[in-house]
Protein backbone atom coordinates (compact mmCIF):
# COMPACT_ATOMS: atom_id res chain seq x y z
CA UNK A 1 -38.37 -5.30 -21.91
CA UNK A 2 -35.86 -3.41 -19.54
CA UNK A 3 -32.65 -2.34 -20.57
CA UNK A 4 -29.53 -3.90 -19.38
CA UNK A 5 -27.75 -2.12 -16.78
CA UNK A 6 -24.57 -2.71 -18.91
CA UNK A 7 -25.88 -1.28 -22.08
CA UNK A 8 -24.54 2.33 -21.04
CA UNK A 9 -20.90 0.44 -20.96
CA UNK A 10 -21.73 -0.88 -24.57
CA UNK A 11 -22.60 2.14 -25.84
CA UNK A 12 -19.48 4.14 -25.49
CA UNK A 13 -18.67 7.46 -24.33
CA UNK A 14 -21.21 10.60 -25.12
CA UNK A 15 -20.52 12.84 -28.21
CA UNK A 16 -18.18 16.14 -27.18
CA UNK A 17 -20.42 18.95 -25.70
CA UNK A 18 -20.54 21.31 -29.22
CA UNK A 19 -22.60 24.28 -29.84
CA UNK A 20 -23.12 24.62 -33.41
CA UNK A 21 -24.58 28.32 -34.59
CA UNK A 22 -26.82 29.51 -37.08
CA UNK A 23 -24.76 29.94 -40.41
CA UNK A 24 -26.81 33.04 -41.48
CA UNK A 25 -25.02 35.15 -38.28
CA UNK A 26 -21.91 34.81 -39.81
CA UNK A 27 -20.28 36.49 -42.82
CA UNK A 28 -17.13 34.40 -44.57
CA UNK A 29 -14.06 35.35 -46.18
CA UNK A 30 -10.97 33.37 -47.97
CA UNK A 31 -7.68 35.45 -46.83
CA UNK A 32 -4.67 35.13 -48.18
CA UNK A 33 -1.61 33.91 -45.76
CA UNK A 34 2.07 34.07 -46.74
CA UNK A 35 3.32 31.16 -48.47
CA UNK A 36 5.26 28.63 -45.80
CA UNK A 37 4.12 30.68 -42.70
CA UNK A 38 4.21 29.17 -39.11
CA UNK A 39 0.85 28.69 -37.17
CA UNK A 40 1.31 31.77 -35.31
CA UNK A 41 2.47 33.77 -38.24
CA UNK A 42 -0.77 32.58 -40.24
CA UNK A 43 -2.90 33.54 -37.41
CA UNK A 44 -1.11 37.10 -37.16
CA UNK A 45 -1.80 37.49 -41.00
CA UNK A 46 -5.55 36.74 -40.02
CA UNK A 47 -6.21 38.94 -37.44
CA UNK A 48 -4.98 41.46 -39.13
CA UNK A 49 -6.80 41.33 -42.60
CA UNK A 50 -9.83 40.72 -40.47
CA UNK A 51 -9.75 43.87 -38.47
CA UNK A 52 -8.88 45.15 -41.70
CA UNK A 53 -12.01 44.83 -43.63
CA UNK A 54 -14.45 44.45 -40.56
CA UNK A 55 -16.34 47.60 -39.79
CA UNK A 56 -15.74 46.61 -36.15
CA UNK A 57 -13.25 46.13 -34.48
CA UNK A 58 -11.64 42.24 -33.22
CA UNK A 59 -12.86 43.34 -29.52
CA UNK A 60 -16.22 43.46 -30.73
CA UNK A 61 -16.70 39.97 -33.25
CA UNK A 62 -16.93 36.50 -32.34
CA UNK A 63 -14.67 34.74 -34.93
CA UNK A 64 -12.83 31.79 -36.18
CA UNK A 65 -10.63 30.55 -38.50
CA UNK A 66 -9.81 27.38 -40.84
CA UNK A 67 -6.04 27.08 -42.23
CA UNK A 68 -3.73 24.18 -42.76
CA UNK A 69 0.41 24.46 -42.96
CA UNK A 70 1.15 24.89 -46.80
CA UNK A 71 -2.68 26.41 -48.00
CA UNK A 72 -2.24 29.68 -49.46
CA UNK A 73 -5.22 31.24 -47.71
CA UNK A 74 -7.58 30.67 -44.65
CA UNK A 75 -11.44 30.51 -44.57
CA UNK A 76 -12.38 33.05 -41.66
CA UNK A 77 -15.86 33.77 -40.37
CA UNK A 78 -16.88 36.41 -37.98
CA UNK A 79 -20.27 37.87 -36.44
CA UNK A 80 -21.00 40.41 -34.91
CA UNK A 81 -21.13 39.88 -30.66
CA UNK A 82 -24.48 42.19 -30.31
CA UNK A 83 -26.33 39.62 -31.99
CA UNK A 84 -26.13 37.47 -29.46
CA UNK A 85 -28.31 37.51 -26.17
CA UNK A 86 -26.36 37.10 -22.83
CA UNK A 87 -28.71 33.92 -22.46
CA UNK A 88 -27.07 32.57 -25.79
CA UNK A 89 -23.01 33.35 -24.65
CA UNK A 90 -24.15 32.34 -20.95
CA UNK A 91 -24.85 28.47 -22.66
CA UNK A 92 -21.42 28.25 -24.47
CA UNK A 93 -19.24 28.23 -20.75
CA UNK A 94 -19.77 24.56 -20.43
CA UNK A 95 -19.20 23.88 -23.90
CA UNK A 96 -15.87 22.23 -25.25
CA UNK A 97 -16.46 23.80 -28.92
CA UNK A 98 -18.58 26.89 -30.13
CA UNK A 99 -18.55 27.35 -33.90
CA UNK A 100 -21.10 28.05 -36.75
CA UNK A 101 -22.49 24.68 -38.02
CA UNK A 102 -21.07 24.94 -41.85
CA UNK A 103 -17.73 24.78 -40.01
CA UNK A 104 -18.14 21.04 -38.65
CA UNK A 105 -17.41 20.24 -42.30
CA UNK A 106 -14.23 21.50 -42.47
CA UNK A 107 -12.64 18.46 -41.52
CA UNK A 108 -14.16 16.62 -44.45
CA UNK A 109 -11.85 14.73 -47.39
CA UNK A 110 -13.71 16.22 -50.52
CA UNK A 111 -12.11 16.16 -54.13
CA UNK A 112 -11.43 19.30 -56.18
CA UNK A 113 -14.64 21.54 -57.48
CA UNK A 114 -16.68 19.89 -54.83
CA UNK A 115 -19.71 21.84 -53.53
CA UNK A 116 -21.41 20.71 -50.16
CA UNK A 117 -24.88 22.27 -49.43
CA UNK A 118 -26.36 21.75 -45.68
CA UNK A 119 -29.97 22.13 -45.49
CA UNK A 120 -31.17 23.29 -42.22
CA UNK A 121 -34.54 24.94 -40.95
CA UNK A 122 -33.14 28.66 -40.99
CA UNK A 123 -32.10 28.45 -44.28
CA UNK A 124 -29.19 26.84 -47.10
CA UNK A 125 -25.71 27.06 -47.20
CA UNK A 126 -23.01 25.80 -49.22
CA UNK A 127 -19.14 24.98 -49.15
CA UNK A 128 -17.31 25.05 -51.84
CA UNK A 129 -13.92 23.50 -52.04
CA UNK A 130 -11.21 23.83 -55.16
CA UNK A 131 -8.21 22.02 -55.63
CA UNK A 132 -6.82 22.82 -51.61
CA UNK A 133 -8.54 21.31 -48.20
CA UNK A 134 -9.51 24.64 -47.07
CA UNK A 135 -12.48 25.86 -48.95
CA UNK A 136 -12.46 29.06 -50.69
CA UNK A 137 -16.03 30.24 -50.30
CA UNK A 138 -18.75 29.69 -47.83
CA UNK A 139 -22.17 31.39 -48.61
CA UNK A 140 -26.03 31.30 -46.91
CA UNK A 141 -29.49 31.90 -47.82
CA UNK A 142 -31.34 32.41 -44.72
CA UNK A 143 -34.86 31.15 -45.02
CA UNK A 144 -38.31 31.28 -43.23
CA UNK A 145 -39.25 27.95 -41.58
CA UNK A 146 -42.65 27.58 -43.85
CA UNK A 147 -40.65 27.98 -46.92
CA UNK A 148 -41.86 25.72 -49.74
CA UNK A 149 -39.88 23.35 -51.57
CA UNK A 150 -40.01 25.34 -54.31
CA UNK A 151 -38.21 28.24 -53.02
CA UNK A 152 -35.42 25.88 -51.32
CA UNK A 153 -34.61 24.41 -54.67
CA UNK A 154 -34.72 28.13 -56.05
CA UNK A 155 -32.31 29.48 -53.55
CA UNK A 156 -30.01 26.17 -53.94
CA UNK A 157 -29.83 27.13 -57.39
CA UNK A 158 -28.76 30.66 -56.62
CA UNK A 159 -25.78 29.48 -54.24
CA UNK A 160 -24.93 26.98 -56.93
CA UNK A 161 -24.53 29.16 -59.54
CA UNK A 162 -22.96 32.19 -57.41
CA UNK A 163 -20.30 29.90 -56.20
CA UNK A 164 -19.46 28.46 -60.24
CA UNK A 165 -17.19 25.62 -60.91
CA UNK A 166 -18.85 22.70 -59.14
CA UNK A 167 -17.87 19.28 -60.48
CA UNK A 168 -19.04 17.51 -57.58
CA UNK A 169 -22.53 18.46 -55.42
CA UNK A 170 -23.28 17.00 -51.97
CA UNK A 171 -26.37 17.46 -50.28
CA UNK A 172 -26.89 17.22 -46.52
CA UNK A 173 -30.82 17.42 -45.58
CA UNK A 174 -29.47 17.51 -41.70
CA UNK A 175 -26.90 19.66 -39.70
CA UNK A 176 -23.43 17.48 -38.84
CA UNK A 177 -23.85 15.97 -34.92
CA UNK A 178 -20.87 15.48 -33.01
CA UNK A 179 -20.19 12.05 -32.56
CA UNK A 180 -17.70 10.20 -30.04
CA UNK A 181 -14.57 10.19 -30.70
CA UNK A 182 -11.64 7.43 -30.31
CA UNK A 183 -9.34 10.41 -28.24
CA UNK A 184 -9.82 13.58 -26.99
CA UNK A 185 -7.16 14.87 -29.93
CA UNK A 186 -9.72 15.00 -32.28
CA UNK A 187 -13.86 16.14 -32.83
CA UNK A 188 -15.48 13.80 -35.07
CA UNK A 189 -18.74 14.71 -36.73
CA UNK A 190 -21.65 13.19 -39.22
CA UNK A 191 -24.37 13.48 -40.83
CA UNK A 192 -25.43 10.34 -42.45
CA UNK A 193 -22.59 8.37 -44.37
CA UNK A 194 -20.84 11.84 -44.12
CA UNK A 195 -18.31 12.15 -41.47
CA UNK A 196 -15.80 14.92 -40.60
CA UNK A 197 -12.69 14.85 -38.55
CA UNK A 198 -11.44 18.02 -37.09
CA UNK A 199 -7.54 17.53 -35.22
CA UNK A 200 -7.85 18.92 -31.53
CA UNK A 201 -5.14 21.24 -32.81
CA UNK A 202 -6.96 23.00 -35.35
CA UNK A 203 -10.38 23.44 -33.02
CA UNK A 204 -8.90 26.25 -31.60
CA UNK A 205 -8.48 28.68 -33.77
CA UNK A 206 -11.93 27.22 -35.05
CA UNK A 207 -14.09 28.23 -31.56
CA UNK A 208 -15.27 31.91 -32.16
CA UNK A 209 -15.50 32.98 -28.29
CA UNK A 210 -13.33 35.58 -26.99
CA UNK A 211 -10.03 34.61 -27.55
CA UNK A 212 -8.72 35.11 -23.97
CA UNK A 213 -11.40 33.71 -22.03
CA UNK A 214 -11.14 30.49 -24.68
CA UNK A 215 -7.17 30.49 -22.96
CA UNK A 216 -8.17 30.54 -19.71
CA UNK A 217 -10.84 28.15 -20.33
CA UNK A 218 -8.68 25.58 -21.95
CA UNK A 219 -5.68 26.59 -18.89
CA UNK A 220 -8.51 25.83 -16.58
CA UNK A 221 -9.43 22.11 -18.17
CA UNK A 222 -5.62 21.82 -18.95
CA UNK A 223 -4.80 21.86 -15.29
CA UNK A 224 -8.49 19.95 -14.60
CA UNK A 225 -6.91 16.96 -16.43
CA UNK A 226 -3.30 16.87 -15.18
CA UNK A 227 -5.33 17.10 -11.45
CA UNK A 228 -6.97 13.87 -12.94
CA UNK A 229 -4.32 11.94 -13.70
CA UNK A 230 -2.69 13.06 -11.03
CA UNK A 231 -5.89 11.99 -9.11
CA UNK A 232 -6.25 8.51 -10.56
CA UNK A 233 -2.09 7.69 -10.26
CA UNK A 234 -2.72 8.39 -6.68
CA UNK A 235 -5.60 5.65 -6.53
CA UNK A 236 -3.58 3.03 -8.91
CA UNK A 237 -0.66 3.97 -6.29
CA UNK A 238 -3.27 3.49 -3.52
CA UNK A 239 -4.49 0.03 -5.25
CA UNK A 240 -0.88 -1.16 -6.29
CA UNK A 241 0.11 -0.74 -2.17
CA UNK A 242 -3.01 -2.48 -1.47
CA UNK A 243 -2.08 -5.64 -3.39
CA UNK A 244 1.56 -5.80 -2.27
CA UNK A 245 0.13 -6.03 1.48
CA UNK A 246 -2.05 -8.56 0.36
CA UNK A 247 0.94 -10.31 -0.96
CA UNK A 248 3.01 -9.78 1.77
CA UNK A 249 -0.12 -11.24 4.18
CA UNK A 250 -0.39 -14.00 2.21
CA UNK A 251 3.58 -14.45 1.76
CA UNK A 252 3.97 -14.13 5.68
CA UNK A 253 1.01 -16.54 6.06
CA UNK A 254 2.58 -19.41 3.38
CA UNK A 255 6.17 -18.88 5.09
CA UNK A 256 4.80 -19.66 8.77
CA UNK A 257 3.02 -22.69 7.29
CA UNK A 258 6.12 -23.42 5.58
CA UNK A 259 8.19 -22.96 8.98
CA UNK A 260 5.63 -25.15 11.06
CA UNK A 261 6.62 -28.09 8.80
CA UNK A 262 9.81 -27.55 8.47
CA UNK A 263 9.78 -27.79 12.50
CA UNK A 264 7.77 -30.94 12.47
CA UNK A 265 10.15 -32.92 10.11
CA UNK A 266 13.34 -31.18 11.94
CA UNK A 267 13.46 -34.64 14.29
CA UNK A 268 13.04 -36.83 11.36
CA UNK A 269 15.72 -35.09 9.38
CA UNK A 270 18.31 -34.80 11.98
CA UNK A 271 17.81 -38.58 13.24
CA UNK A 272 18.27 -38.85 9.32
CA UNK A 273 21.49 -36.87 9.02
CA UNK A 274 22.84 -38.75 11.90
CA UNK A 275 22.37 -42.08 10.56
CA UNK A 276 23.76 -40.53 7.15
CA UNK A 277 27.09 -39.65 9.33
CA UNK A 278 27.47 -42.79 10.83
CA UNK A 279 27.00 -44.17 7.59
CA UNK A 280 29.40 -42.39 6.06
CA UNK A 281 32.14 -42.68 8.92
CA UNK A 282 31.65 -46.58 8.70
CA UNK A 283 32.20 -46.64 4.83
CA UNK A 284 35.63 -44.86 5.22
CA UNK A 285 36.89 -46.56 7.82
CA UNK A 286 36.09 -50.28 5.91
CA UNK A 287 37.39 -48.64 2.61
CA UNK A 288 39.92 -46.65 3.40
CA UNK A 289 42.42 -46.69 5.83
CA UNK A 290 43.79 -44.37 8.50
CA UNK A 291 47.68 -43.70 7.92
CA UNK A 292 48.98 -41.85 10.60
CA UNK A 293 52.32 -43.13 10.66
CA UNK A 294 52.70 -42.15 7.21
CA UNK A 295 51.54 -39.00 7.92
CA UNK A 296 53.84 -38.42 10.55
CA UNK A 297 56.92 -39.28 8.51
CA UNK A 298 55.86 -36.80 6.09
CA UNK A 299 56.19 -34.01 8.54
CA UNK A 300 59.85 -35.51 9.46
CA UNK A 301 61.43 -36.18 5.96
CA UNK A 302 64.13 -34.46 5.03
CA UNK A 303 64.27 -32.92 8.25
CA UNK A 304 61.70 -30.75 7.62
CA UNK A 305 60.82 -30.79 11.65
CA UNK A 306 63.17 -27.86 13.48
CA UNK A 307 64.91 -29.61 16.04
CA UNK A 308 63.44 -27.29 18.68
CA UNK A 309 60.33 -28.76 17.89
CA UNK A 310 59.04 -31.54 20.09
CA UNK A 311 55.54 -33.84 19.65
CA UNK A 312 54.03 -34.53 23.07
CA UNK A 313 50.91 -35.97 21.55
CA UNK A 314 49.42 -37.30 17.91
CA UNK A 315 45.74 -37.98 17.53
CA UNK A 316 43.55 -38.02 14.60
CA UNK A 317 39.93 -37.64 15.41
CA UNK A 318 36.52 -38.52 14.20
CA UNK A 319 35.02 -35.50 13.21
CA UNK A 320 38.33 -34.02 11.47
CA UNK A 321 38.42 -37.26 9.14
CA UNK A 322 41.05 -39.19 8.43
CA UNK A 323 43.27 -37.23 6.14
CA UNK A 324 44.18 -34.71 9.14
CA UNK A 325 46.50 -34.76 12.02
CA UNK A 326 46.00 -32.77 15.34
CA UNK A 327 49.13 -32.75 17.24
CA UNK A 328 50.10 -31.14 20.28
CA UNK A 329 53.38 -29.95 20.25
CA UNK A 330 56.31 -27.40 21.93
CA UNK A 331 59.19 -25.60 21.16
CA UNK A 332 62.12 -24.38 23.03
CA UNK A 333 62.34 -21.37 20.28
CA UNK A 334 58.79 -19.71 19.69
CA UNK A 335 60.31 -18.37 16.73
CA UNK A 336 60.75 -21.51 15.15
CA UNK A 337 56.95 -22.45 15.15
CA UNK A 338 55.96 -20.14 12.43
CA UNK A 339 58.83 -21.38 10.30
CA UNK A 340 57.73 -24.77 10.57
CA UNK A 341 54.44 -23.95 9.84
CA UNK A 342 55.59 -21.85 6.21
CA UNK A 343 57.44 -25.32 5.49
CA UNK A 344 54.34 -27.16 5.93
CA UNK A 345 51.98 -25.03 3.56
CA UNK A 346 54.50 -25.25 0.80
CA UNK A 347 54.61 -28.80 0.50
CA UNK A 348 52.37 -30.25 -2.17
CA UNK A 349 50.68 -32.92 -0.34
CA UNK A 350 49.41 -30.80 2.32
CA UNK A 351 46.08 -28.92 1.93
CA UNK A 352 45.79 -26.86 4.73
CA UNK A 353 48.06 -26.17 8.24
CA UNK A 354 46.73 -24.42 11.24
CA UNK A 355 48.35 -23.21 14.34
CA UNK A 356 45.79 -23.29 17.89
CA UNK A 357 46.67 -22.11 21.65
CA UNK A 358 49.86 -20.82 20.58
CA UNK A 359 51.57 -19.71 24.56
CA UNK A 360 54.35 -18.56 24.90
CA UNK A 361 56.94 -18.30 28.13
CA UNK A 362 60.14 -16.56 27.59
CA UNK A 363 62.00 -18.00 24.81
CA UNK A 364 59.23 -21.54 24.86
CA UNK A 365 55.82 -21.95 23.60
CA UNK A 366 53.33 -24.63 23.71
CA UNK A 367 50.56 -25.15 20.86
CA UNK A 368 48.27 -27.17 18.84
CA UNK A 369 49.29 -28.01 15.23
CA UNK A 370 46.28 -29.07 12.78
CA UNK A 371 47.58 -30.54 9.61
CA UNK A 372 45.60 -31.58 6.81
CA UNK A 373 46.30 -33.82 4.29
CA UNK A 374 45.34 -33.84 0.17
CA UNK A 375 43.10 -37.20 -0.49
CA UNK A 376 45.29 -39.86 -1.46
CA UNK A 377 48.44 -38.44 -1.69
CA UNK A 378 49.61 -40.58 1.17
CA UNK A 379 50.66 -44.01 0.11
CA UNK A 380 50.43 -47.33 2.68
CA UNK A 381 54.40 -47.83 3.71
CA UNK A 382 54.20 -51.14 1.89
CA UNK A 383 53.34 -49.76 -0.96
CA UNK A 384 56.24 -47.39 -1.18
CA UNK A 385 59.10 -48.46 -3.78
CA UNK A 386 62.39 -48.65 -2.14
C-alpha cells in the first residue's frame, strides 16, 4: 500500500541534527564553582580549573560543561583534539549539537543516589547523580564489540561499585536519540520510556567544539533566522497586500453594481419625492393656515419698524413654507437696516432674519428682508384676547 503524500505533515518535524561521541574519548571531572556565581563567573571558574589539571592546554581539548545556577560544582568533560581525524571534525560543521553521548542525559529528572548505566557497542558507562541535578561522577569501561555477556555484567559491576552509594540503578541497553522537539529552546532526547530535556541555554556550554568557531557558528544561524523571519514577514506583507487588492477589486466591483441601481431607481425615487412634496404642501395648506397679516403686524408692534423703513412688496412663497416672510423693502437711512434687523433676531417668536441684495445709494438702500417665523407662535387675529 503507498504512503500518503500527507503522512510527512503528520509526522512532525525531524529530530535536531546531533552528533553524539564515543564516551570512552572523554575523561570527566566534578569542579567545584563558587557558591551563587553568575553564568559567566561559573564558566570562568571552569576554564580555569580545567586548564589547571589538563596536561594540555584549553587550545588543544575539545570540551564541555554541565552546571546549573545554585549547584556547587559542574560536571566537565574534555578530550583530547588529536584523537580526532579531520574526517570526524569535518562532519560536526552542519551539526546543531556535538557532545559525548553520556551527556544527552544530563537533562534527565533522577532522584538522589541514582546511578544510570548506558550500554553501547564500545563499551559501559555510568552516571551517577547525588542529592543535586548535576551529577558528580561520570565513568567508562571501553569494551571490544565481541565481548561476552559475561564480561559486560563484570565490568557493570566494577563501575557500580567504583562509583558507591547507588540507591537507585537504571539501565539503558541503547544510546539516547534526539527526538523533535516542541521549540527550538530546547533538545529533547530518549531512549525508551527515558527522556531527557536539555534548555537551549545550557547546550552551549555543553557542545565541545572550539569555542570561537561554536560563536561564529551560532552568529552565523543567529543572523540565518532573523533573515528568515525577516524573509517570511516580507511574504505575509506580500500576501496581506495581495488580499487588500482583492478586497478593494471586489469592493470597487460591489460599489459600481451598487451605483448602477441606484441610477436605475433615481427616476422612480425622485417622481416619488415629488409626489411626497406635493403631498406634504397640500396637507399644510388644508391644516394649517397661512397668516401673513399676522405676521406683518408682528414686525410693526410697538413700533418696532424704523420709520425710514418702507415695504414695497410682501410675499410668502411655496418653497420657504408658510411660517416665513420675504419682503422687499427700502430705507431712506442705510444705517437703519441693520438696526432693524438686531430688533428682529431678539424677539422670541422669530427664528431666524436674513438680509439679501442689500444696495446702497448715498444715504438710501434697497434690499430683501427674509423673516422666519417659530411654528405656532403666531395666533389667527380672532383668536387674540382683547
Amino acid at each position: 500500500m503507498c504512503a500518503s503524500p500527507l503522512s510527512f505533515l503528520r509526522a512532525g518535524p525531524p529530530p535536531p541534527n546531533v552528533v553524539l561521541l564515543s564516551d570512552a574519548m572523554f575523561f570527566s571531572r566534578a569542579l567545584p564553582v563558587t557558591a551563587g556565581a553568575s553564568p559567566a563567573e561559573a564558566a570562568t571558574q571552569v576554564e580555569l580549573a580545567l586548564e589547571g589539571i589538563s596536561p594540555f592546554p584549553l587550545a588543544q581539548l575539545y570540551y564541555g560543561w554541565f552546571w546549573m545556577p545554585g549547584v556547587e560544582h559542574a560536571l566537565v568533560f574534555a578530550a583530547y583534539r588529536r584523537r580526532f581525524t579531520a574526517e570526524q571534525t569535518e562532519a560536526w560543521a552542519s551539526a546543531e549539537l556535538v557532545l559525548p553521548a553520556f551527556a544527552a542525559l544530563l537533562g534527565v529528572e533522577n532522584e538522589a543516589a541514582t546511578t544510570v548505566v548506558l550500554h553501547a557497542p564500545e563499551g559501559l558507562t555510568a552516571v551517577h547523580w547525588e542529592s543535586s541535578p548535576v551529577p558528580v561522577k561520570v565513568l567508562s569501561r571501553e569494551l571490544g564489540a565481541d565481548a561476552t555477556a559475561e564480561v559486560r555484567a563484570a565490568a557493570r559491576d566494577d563501575l557500580l561499585r567504583a562509583l558507591g552509594g547507588s540507591s537507585k540503578v537504571i539501565e539503558l541497553d541503547s544510546a539516547l536519540a534526539p527526538d523533535p522537539a516542541k521549540s527550538d529552546r530546547e533538545f529533547v532526547f530518549r531512549s525508551g520510556s527515558l527522556v531527557s530535556r536539555l534548555a537551549g541555554s545550557r547546550v552551549a556550554a555543553l557542545d565541545v567544539r572550539d569555542k570561537g568557531d561554536l560563536a561564529a557558528l551560532r552568529n552565523s544561524r543567529r543572523r540565518d533566522v532573523v533573515l528568515w523571519r525577516v524573509a517570511l514577514g516580507a511574504v505575509a506583507a506580500l500576501v496581506l497586500l495581495g488580499v487588500g487588492e482583492i478586497g478593494l477589486v471586489g469592493g470597487r466591483m460591489w460599489q459600481d453594481v451598487r451605483q448602477a441601481k441606484i441610477r436605475g431607481q433615481k427616476p422612480t425615487v425622485d417622481k416619488i419625492m415629488s409626489s411626497q412634496s406635493l403631498a406634504n404642501r397640500i396637507e399644510e395648506l388644508a391644516t394649517k393656515r397661512l397668516l401673513p397679516f399676522e405676521m406683518i403686524n408682528a414686525l410693526f408692534e410697538d413700533n418696532r419698524k424704523p420709520a425710514e423703513i418702507t415695504f414695497s412688496r410682501v410675499v410668502t412663497l411655496p418653497q420657504t413654507g408658510i411660517h416665513t416672510l420675504t419682503i422687499d423693502a427700502t430705507a431712506s437711512n442705510a444705517g437703519q437696516v441693520s438696526v432693524y434687523e438686531a430688533t428682529l433676531r431678539n424677539l422670541p417668536m422669530i427664528q431666524r432674519v436674513e438680509v439679501r441684495d442689500l444696495r446702497t445709494r448715498g444715504e438710501t438702500a434697497t434690499f430683501t428682508l427674509v423673516v422666519t417665523f417659530k411654528p405656532d407662535t403666531i395666533k389667527p387675529a380672532d383668536s387674540i384676547a382683547p
